[in-house]
Protein backbone atom coordinates (compact mmCIF):
# COMPACT_ATOMS: atom_id res chain seq x y z
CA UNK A 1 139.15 120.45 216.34
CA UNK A 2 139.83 117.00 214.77
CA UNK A 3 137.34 117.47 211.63
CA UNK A 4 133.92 116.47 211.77
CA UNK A 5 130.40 117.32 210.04
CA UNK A 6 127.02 118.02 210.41
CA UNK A 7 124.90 115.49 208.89
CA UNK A 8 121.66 116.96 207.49
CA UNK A 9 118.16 115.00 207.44
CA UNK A 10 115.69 116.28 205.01
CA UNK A 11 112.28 114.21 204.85
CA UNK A 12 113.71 111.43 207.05
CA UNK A 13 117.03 110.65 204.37
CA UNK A 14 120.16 111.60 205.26
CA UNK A 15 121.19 113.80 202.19
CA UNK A 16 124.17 115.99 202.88
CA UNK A 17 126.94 116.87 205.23
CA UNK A 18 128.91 120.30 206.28
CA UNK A 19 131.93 119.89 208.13
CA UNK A 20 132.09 121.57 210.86
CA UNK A 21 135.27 123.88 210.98
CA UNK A 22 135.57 125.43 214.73
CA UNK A 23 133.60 125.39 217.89
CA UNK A 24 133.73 128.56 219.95
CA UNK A 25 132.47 129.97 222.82
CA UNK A 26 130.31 132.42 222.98
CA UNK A 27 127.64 134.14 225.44
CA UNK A 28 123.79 134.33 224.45
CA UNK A 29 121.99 138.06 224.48
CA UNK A 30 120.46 137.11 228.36
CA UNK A 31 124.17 136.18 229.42
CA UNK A 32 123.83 132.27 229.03
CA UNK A 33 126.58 130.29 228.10
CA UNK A 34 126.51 128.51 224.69
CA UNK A 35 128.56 127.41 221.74
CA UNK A 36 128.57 128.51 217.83
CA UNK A 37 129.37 126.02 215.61
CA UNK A 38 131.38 127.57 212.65
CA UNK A 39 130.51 125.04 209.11
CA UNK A 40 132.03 125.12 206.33
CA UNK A 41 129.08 127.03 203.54
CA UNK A 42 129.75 124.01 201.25
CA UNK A 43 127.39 121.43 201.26
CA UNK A 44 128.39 117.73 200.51
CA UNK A 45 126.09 115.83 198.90
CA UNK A 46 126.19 112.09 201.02
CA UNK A 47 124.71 108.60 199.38
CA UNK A 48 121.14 108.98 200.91
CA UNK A 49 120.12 106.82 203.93
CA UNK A 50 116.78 106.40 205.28
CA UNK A 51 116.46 107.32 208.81
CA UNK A 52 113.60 107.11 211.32
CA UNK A 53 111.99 109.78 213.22
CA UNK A 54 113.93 111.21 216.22
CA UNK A 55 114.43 114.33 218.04
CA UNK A 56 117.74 115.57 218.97
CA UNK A 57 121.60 115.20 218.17
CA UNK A 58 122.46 111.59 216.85
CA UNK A 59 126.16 111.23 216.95
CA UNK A 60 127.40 108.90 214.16
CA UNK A 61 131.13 106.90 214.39
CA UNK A 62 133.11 107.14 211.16
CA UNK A 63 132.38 103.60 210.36
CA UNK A 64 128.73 104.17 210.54
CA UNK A 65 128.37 107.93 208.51
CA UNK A 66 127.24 107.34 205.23
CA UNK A 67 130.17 107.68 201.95
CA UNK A 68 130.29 111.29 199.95
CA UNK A 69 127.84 110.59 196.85
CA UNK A 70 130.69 112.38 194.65
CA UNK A 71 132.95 109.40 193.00
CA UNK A 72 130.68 106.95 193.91
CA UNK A 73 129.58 104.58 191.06
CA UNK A 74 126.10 104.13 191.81
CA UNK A 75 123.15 104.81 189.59
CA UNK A 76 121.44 107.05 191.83
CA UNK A 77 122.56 110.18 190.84
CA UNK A 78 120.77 109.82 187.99
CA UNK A 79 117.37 109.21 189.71
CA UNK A 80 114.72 112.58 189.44
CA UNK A 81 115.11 113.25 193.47
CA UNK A 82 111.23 112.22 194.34
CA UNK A 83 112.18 108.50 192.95
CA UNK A 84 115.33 108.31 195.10
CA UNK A 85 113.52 109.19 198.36
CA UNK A 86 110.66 107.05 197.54
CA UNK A 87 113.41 104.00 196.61
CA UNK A 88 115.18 104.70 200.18
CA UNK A 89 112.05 104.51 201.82
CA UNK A 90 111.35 101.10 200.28
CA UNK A 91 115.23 100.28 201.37
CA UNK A 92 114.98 99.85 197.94
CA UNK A 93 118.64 101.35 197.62
C-alpha cells in the first residue's frame, strides 16, 4: 500500500478525504470474495470542488485531487458552509 484516500462527495462538492491505510482480503457471509478497505477515522477537510452527478468509483491522479483546505490561504474557511456550496456551484470559487 503506497498511500492513497477516499475522496468524499457530499451534495455534489468534493469536501473531505480519508486515507486509506490497508486493503485486505476478506470473504462475504454467502462465501463471496471481496475486499475491506481499512481508512484512517480522521477526516481531512479538502478545498471544495464542484462535481457533477455520477455513479460509481472515480479514480483521481495526484495532479488532479483537490489540495488539503488546512494551510491554505483562502477566504473560504470563513464562509457559513451553505454560502460555500452555493459559491462552488456558481464556480464562483
Amino acid at each position: 500500500m503506497d498511500g492513497g484516500s477516499i475522496y468524499w462527495v457530499i451534495n455534489r462538492v468534493v469536501t473531505a478525504r480519508q486515507a486509506i491505510l490497508d486493503i485486505r482480503e476478506t470473504v462475504r457471509d454467502d462465501g463471496s470474495a471481496c475486499a475491506d478497505l481499512v481508512l484512517d477515522p480522521a477526516l481531512v477537510t479538502v478545498q471544495g470542488r464542484f462535481m457533477k452527478p455520477f455513479q460509481g468509483w472515480r479514480y483521481l491522479n495526484a495532479a488532479d485531487a483537490p489540495l488539503d483546505e488546512a494551510g491554505s490561504a483562502t477566504f473560504t474557511a470563513d464562509l457559513p458552509e451553505p454560502l460555500r456550496r452555493e459559491l462552488l456551484a456558481l464556480a464562483l470559487l
